[in-house]
Protein backbone atom coordinates (compact mmCIF):
# COMPACT_ATOMS: atom_id res chain seq x y z
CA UNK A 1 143.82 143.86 60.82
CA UNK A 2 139.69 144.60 61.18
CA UNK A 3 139.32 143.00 57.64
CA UNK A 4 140.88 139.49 59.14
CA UNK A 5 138.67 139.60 61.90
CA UNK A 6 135.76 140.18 59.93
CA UNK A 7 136.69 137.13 57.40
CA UNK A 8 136.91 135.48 60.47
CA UNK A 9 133.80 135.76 61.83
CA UNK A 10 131.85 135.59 58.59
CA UNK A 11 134.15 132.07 57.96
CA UNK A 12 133.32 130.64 61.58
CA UNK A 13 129.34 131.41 61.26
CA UNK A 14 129.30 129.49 58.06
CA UNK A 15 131.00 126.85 59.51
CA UNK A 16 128.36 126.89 62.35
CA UNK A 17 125.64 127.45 59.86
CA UNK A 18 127.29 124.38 58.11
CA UNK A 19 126.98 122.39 60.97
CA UNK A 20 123.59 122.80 61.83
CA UNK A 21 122.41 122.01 58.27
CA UNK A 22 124.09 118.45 58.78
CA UNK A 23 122.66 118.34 62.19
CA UNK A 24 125.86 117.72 63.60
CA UNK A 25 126.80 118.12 67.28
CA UNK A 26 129.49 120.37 67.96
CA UNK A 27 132.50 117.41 68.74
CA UNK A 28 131.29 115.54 65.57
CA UNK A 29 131.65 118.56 63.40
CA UNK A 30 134.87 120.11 64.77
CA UNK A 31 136.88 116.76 65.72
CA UNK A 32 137.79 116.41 61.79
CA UNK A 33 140.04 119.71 62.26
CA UNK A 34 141.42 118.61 65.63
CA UNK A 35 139.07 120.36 67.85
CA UNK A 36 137.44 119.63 71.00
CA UNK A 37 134.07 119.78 72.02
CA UNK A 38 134.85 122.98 74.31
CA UNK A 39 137.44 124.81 71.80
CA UNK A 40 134.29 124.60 69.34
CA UNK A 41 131.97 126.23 71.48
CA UNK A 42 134.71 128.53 72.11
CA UNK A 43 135.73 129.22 68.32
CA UNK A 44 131.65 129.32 67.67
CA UNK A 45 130.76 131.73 70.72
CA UNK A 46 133.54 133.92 70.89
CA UNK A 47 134.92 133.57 67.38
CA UNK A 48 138.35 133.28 68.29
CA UNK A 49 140.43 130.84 66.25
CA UNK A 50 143.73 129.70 65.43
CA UNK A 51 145.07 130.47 62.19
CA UNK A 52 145.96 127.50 61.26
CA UNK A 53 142.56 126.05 62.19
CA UNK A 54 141.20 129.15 60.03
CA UNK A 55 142.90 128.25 57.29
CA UNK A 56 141.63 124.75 57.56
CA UNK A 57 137.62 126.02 57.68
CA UNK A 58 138.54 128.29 54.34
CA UNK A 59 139.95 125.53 52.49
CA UNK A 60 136.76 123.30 53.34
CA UNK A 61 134.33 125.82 52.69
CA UNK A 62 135.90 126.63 49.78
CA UNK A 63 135.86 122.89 48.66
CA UNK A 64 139.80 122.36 48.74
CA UNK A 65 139.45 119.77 51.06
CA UNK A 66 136.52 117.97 52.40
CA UNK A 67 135.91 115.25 54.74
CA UNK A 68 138.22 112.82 53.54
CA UNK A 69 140.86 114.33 52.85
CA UNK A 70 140.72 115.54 56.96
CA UNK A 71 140.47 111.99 57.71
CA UNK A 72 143.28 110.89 55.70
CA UNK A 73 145.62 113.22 57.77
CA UNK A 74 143.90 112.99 61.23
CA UNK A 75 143.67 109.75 63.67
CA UNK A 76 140.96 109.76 66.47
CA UNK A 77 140.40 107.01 69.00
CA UNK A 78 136.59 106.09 69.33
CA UNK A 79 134.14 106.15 72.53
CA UNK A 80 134.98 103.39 74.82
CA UNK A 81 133.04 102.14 77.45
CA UNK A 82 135.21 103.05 80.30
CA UNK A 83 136.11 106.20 78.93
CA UNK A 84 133.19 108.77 77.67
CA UNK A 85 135.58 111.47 76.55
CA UNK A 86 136.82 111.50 72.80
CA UNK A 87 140.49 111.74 72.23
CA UNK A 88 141.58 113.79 69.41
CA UNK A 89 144.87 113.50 67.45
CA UNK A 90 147.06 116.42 67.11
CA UNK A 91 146.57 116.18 63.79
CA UNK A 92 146.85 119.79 62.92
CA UNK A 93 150.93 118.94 63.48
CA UNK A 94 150.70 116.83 59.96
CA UNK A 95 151.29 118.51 56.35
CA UNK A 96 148.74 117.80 54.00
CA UNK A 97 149.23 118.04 50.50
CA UNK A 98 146.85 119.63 48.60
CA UNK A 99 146.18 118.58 45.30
């Protein structure tokens, strides 16, 4: 059980260290996997994160999937003018097949 947390951690700070060599704010990075703004700073400041979600950030660092392929599978709604707040698809509720 220490060795998944460990994979964890060392999967989440290259994620993070992914980020900030695309210079990418925390919702633009994260919203491709289905994550908010505050369950980012939570995943990157506490390091606890869903499986599923996990499994997600292996895949991409791995290159599996990229960008794209999260896209394909994941709908957001854009910034509006009344409405500041991004809303984020469950998307992490779709199967993807992986080619």
């Amino acid at each position: 059980m220490q060795n998944v947390g460990k994979r964890a951690n060392l999967i989440i700070e290259r994620m993070r260290s992914l980020r900030l060599l695309r210079k990418q704010s925390q919702s633009e990075f994260w919203m491709k996997f289905g994550i908010s703004q505050a369950g980012a700073s939570r995943i990157e400041c506490t390091s606890q994160i869903s499986s599923p979600v996990l499994l997600l950030a292996e895949l991409y660092l791995a290159g599996i999937i990229d960008d794209e392929d999260l896209y394909q599978y994941c709908t957001y709604s854009p910034r509006t003018p009344t409405n500041h707040k991004t809303t984020v698809a469950p998307c992490l509720n779709r199967r993807a097949t992986i080619k």
